[in-house]
C-alpha atoms as a PDB file:
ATOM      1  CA  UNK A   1      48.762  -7.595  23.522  1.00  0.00           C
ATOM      2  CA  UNK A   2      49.422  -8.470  20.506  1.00  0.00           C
ATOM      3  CA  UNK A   3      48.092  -5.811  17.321  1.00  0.00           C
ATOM      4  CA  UNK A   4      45.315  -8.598  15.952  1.00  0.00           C
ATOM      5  CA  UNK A   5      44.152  -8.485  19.267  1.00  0.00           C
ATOM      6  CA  UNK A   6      44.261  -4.802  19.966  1.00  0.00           C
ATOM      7  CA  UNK A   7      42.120  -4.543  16.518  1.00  0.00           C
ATOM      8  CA  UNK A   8      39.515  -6.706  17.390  1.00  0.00           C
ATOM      9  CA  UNK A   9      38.977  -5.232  20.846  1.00  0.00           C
ATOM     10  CA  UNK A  10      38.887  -1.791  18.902  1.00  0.00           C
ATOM     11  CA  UNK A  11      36.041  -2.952  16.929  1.00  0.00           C
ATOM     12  CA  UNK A  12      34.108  -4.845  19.519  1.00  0.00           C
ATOM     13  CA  UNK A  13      34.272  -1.219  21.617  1.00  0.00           C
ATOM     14  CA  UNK A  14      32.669   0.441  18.364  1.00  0.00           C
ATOM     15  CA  UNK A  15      30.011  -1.801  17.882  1.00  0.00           C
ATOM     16  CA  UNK A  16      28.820  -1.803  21.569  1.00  0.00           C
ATOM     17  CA  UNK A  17      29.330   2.276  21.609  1.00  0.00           C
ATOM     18  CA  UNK A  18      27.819   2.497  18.338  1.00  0.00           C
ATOM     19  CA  UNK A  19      25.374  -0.230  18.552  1.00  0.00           C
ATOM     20  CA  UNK A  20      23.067   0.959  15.067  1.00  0.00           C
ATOM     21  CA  UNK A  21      26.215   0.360  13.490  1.00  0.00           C
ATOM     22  CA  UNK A  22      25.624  -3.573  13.706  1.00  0.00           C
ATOM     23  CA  UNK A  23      22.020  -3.046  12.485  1.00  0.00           C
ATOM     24  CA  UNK A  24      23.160  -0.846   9.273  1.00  0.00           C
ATOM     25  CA  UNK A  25      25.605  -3.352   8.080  1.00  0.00           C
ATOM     26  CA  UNK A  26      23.424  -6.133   8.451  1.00  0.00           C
ATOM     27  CA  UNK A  27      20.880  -4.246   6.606  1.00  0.00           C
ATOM     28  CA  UNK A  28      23.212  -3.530   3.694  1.00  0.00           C
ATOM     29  CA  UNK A  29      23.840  -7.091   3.761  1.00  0.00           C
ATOM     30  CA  UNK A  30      20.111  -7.851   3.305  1.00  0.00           C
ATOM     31  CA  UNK A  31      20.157  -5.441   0.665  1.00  0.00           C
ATOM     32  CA  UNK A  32      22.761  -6.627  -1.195  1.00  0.00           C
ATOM     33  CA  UNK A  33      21.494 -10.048  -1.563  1.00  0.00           C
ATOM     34  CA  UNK A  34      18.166  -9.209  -2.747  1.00  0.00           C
ATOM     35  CA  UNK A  35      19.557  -6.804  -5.634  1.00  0.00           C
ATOM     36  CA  UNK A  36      22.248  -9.592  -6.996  1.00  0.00           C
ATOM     37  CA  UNK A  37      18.818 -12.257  -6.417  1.00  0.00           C
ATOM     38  CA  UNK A  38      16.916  -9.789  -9.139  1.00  0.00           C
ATOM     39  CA  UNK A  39      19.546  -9.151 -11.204  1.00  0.00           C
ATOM     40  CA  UNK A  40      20.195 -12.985 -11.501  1.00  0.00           C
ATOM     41  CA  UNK A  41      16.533 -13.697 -11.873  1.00  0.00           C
ATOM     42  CA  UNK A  42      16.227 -10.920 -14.689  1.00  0.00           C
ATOM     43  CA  UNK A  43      19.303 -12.065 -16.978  1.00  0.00           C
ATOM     44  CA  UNK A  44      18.253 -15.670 -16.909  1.00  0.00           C
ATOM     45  CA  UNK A  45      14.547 -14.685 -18.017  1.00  0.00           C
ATOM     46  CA  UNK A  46      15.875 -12.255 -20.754  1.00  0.00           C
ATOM     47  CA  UNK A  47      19.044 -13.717 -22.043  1.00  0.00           C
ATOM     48  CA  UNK A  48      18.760 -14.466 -25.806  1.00  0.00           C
ATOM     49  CA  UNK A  49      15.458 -12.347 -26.203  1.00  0.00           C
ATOM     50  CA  UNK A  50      13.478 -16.215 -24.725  1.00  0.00           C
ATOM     51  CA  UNK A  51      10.120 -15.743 -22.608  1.00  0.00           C
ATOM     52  CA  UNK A  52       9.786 -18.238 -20.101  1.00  0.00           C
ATOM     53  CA  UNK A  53       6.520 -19.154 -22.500  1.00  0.00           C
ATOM     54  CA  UNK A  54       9.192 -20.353 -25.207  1.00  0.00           C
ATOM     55  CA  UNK A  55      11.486 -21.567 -22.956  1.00  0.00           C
ATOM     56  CA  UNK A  56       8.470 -24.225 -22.009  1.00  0.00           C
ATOM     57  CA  UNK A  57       8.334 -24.736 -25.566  1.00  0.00           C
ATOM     58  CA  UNK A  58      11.646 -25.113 -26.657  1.00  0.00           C
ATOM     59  CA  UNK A  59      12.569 -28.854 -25.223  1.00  0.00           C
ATOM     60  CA  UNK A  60      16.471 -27.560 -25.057  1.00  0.00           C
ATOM     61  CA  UNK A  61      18.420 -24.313 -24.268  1.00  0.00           C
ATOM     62  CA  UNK A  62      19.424 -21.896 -27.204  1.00  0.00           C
ATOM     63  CA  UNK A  63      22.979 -22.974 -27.967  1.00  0.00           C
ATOM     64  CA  UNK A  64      23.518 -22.765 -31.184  1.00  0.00           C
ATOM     65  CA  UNK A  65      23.450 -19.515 -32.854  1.00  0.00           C
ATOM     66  CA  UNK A  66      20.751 -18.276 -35.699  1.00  0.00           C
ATOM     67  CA  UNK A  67      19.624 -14.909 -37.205  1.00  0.00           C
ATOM     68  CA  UNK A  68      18.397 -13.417 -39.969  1.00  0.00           C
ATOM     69  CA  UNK A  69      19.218 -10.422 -41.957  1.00  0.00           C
ATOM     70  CA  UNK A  70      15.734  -9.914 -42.460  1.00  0.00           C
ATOM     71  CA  UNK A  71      14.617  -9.138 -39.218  1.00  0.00           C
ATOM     72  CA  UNK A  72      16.365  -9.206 -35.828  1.00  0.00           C
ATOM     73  CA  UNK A  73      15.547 -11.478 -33.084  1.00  0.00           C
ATOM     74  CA  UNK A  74      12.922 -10.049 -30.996  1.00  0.00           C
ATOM     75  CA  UNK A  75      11.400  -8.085 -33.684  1.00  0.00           C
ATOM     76  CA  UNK A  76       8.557  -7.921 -36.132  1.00  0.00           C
ATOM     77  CA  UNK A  77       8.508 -10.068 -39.245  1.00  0.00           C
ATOM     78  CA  UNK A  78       8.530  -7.892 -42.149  1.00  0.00           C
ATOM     79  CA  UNK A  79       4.824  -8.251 -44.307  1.00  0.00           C
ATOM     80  CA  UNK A  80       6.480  -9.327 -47.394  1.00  0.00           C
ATOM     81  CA  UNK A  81       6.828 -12.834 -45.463  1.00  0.00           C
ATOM     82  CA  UNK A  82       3.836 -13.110 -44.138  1.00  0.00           C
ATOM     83  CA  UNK A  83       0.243 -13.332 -45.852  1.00  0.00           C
ATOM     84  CA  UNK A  84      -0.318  -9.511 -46.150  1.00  0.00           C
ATOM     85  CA  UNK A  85       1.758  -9.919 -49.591  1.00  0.00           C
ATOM     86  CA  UNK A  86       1.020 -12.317 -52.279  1.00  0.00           C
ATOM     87  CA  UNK A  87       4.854 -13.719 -52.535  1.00  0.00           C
ATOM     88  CA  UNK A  88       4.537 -16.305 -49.644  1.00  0.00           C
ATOM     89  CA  UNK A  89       8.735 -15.900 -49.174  1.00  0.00           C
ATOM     90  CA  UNK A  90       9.654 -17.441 -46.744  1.00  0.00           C
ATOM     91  CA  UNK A  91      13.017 -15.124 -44.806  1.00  0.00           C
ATOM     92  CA  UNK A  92      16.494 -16.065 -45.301  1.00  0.00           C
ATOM     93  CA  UNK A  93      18.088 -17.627 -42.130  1.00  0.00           C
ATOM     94  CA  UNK A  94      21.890 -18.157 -41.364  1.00  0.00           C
ATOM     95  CA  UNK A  95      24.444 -17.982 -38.628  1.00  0.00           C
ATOM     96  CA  UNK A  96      24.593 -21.771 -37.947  1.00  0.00           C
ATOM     97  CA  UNK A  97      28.597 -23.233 -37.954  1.00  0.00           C
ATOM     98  CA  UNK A  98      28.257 -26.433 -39.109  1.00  0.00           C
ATOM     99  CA  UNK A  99      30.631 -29.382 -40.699  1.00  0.00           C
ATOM    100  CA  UNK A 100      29.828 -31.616 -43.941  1.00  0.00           C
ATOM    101  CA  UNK A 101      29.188 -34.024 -41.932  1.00  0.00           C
ATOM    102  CA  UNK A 102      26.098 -32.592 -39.658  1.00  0.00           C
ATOM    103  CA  UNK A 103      22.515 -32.725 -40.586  1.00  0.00           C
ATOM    104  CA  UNK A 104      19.863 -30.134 -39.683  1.00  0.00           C
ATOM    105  CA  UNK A 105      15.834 -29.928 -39.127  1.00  0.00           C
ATOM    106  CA  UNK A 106      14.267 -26.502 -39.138  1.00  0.00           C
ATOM    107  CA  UNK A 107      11.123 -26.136 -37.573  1.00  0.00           C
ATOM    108  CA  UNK A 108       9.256 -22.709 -37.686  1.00  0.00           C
ATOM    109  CA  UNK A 109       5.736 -22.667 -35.553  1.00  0.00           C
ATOM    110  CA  UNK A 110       3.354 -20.443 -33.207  1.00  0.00           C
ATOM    111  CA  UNK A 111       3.302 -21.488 -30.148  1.00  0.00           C
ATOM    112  CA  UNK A 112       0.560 -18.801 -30.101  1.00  0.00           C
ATOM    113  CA  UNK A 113      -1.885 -20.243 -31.949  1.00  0.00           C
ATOM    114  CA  UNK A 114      -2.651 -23.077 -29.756  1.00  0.00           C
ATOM    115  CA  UNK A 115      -5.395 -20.503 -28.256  1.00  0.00           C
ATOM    116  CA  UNK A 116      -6.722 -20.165 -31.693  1.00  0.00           C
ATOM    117  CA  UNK A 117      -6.563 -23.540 -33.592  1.00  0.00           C
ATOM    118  CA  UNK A 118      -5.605 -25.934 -30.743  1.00  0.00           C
ATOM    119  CA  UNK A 119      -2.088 -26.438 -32.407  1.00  0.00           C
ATOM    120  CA  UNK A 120       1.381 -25.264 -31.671  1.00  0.00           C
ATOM    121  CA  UNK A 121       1.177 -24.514 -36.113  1.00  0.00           C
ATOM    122  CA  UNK A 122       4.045 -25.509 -38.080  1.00  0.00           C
ATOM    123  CA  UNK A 123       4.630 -23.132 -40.877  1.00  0.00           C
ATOM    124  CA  UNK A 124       7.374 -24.654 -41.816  1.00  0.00           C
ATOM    125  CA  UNK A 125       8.917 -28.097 -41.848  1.00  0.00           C
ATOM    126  CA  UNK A 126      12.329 -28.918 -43.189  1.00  0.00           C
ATOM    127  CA  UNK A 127      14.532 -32.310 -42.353  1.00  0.00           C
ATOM    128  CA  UNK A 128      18.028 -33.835 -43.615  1.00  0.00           C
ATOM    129  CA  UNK A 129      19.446 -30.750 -43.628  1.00  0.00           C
ATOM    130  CA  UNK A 130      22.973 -30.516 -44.882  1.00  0.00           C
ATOM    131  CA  UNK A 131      26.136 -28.113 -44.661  1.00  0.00           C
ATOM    132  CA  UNK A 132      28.286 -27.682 -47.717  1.00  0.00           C
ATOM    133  CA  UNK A 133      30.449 -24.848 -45.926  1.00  0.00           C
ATOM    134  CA  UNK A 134      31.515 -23.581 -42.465  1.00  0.00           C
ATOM    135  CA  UNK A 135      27.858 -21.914 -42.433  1.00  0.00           C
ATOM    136  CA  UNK A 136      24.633 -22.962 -42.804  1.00  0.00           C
ATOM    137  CA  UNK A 137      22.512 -20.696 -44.508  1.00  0.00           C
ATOM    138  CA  UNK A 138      19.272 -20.802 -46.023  1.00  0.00           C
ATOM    139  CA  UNK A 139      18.309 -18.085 -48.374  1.00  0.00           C
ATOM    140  CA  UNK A 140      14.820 -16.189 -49.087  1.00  0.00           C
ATOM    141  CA  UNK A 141      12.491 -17.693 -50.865  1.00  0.00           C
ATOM    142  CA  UNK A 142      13.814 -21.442 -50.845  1.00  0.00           C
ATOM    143  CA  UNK A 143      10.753 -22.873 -49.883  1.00  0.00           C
ATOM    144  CA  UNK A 144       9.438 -24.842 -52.949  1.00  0.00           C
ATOM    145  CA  UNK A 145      13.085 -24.798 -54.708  1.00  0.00           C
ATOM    146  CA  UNK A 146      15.026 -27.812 -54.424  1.00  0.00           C
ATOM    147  CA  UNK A 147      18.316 -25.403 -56.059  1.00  0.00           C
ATOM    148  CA  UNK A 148      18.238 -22.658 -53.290  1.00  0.00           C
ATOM    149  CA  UNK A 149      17.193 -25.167 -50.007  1.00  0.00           C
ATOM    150  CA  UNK A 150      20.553 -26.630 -48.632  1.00  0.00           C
ATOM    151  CA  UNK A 151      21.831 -30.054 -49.982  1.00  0.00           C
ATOM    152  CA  UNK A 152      19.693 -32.885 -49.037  1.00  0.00           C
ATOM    153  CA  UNK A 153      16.791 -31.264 -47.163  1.00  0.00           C
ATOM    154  CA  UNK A 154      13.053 -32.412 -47.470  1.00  0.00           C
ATOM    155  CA  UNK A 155      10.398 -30.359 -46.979  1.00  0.00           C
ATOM    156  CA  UNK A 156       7.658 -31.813 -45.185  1.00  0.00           C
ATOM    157  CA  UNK A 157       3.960 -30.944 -44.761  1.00  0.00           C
ATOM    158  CA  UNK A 158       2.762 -27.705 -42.522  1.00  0.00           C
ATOM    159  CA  UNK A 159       0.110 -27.437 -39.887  1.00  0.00           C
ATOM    160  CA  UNK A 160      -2.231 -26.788 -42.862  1.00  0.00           C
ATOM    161  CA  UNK A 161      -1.337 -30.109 -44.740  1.00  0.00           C
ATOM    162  CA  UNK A 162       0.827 -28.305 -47.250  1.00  0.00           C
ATOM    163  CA  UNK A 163       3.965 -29.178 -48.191  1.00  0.00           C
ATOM    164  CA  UNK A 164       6.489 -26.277 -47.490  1.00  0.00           C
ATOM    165  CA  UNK A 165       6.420 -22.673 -46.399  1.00  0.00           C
ATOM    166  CA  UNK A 166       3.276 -21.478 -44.659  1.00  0.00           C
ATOM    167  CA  UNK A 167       3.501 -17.566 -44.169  1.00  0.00           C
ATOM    168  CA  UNK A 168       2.198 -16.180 -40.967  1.00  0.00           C
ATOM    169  CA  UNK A 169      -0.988 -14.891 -41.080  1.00  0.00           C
ATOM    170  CA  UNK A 170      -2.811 -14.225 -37.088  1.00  0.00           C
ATOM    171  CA  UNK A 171      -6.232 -14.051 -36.934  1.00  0.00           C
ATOM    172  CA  UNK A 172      -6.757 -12.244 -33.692  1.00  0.00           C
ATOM    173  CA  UNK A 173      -3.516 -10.391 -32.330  1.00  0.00           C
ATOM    174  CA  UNK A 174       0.383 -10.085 -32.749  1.00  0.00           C
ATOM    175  CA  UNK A 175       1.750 -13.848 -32.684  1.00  0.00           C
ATOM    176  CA  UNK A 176       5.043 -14.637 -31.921  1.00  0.00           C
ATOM    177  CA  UNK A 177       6.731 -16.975 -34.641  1.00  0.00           C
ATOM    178  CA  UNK A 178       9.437 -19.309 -33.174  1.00  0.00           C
ATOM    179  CA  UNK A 179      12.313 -20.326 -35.705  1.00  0.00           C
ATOM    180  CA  UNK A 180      14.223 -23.226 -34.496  1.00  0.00           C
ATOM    181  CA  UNK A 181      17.700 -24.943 -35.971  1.00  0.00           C
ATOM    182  CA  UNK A 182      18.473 -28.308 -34.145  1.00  0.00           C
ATOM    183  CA  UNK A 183      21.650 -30.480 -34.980  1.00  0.00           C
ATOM    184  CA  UNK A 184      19.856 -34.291 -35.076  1.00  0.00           C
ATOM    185  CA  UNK A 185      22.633 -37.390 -35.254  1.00  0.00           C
ATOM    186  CA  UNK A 186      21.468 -39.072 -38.322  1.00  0.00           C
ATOM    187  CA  UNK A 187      19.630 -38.769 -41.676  1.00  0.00           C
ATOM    188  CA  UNK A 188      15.410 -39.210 -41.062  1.00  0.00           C
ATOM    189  CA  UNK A 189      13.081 -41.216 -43.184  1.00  0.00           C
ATOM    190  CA  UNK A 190      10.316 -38.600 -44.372  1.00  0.00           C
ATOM    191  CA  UNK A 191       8.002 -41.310 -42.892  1.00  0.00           C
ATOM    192  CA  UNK A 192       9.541 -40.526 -39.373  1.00  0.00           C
ATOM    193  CA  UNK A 193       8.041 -37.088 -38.960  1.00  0.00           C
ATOM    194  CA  UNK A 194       5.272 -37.010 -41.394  1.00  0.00           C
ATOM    195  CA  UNK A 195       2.131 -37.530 -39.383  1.00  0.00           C
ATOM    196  CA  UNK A 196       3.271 -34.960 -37.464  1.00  0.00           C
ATOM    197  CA  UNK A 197       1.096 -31.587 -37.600  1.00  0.00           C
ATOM    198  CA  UNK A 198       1.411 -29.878 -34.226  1.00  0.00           C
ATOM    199  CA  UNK A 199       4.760 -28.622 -33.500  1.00  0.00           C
ATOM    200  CA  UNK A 200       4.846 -29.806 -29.796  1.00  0.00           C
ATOM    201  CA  UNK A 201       5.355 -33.287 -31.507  1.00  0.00           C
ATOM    202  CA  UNK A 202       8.156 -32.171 -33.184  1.00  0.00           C
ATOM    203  CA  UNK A 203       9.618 -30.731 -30.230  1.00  0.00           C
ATOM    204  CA  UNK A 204       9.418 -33.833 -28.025  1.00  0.00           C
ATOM    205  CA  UNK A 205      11.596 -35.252 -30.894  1.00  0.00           C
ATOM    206  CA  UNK A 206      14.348 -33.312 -30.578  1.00  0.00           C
ATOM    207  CA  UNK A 207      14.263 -33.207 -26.785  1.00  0.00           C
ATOM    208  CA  UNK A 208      18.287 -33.414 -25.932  1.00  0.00           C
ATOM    209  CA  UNK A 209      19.475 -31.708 -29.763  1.00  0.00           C
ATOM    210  CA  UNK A 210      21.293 -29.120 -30.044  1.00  0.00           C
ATOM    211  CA  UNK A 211      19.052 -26.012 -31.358  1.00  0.00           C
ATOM    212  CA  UNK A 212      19.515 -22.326 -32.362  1.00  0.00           C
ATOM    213  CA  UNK A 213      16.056 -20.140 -31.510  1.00  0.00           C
ATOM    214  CA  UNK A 214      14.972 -16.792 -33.588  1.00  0.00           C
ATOM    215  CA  UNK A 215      12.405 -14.920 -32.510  1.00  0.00           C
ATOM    216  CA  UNK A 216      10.005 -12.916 -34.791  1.00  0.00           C
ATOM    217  CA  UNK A 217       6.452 -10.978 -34.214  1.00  0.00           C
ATOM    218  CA  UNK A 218       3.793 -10.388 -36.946  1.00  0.00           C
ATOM    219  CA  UNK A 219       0.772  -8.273 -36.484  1.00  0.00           C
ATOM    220  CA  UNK A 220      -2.752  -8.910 -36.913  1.00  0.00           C
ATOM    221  CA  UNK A 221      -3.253  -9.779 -41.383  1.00  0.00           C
ATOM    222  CA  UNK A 222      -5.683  -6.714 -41.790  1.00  0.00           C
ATOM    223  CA  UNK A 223      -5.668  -7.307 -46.011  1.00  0.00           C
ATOM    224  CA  UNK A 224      -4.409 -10.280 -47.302  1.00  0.00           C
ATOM    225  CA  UNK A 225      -2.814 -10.580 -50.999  1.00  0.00           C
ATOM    226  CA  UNK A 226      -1.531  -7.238 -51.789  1.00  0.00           C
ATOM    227  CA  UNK A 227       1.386  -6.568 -54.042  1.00  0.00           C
ATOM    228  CA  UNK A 228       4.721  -5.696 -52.624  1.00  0.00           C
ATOM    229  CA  UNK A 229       5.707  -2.298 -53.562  1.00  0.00           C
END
């Protein structure tokens, strides 16, 4: 008998001596599979800080990447960029490698405040983008300023049917403020996007870009208008 052989008649004697022995290991085996089937089913739902909610919303998967040294994905907006203050500033954004030859369209909107207003609300509405170094970066307060917004970009209207930079401002609860980078092939008309006042549009236009996602809470305005200290 050869020792493969000998082995396997070993084990087949354990198992029928020891018969719970069959039943633990299957059991582990059940076990097993249902705590890598979790963990699988918790990374995809948290990776990148993106609900299944905005995931819905998106139209693409996060893949390029965007932040903000104003506040970190995830987290709350800081008050002097929303309407609590009087400045209206919209927050820097950067992050975003890019060549001169790519071309941009930032989109920042609340999906929450369909329950509210009916619309997905664009706050803020930027096209034709452009990158003049290995970054793309747009700083604070460029909303309104043709020499701080990047090369070539056009700021269309808001959900409120005002051109640029529409600070948050929730009328009933926290509201989660999507910021959205998406690399489009060409150059746009401003007459291509600008009957366009719910954000869901928007998105169904750039179904199949590339696009960066930030993620940013602000509370419930309690005063509106105050000065920064």
């Amino acid at each position: 008998m050869g020792e493969e052989q000998y082995l396997l008649g070993q084990s087949q004697r354990t198992f029928n001596k020891y018969p719970n022995y069959k039943k633990l290991i299957t059991s582990s085996n059940i076990t097993l599979c249902i705590l890598l089937c979790f963990f699988l089913v918790v990374f995809r739902n948290t990776a990148g800080f993106v609900s299944p909610v905005y995931r819905k919303n998106s139209g693409t998967s996060a893949a390029l990447l965007l932040d903000s040294p104003s506040f970190q994905n995830g987290t709350r907006i800081p008050k002097k960029y929303g309407c609590d203050y009087c400045e209206q500033a919209a927050s820097s954004l950067q992050g975003v490698s890019c060549r001169a030859d790519n071309t941009f369209v930032l989109l920042v909107h609340d999906p929450d405040a369909i329950s509210v207003t009916g619309l997905d609300f664009i706050h803020w509405f930027v096209i034709n983008i452009s990158c003049t170094a290995d970054t793309l970066k747009v700083p604070e307060n460029a909303s309104g300023s043709p020499l701080l917004l990047p090369q070539g970009s056009i700021e269309l209207s808001n959900s409120n049917n005002k051109t640029g930079y529409h600070a948050p401002c929730p009328p009933d609860r926290d509201h989660t403020y999507l910021f959205r980078i998406c690399l489009v092939k060409n150059m746009s008309n401003r007459n291509d996007w600008s009957t366009l006042y719910d954000a869901r549009d928007v998105v169904r236009r750039l179904e199949g870009s590339l696009c960066g996602f930030l993620l940013g809470i602000y509370p419930r305005a309690s005063e509106h208008c105050k000065q920064a200290s």
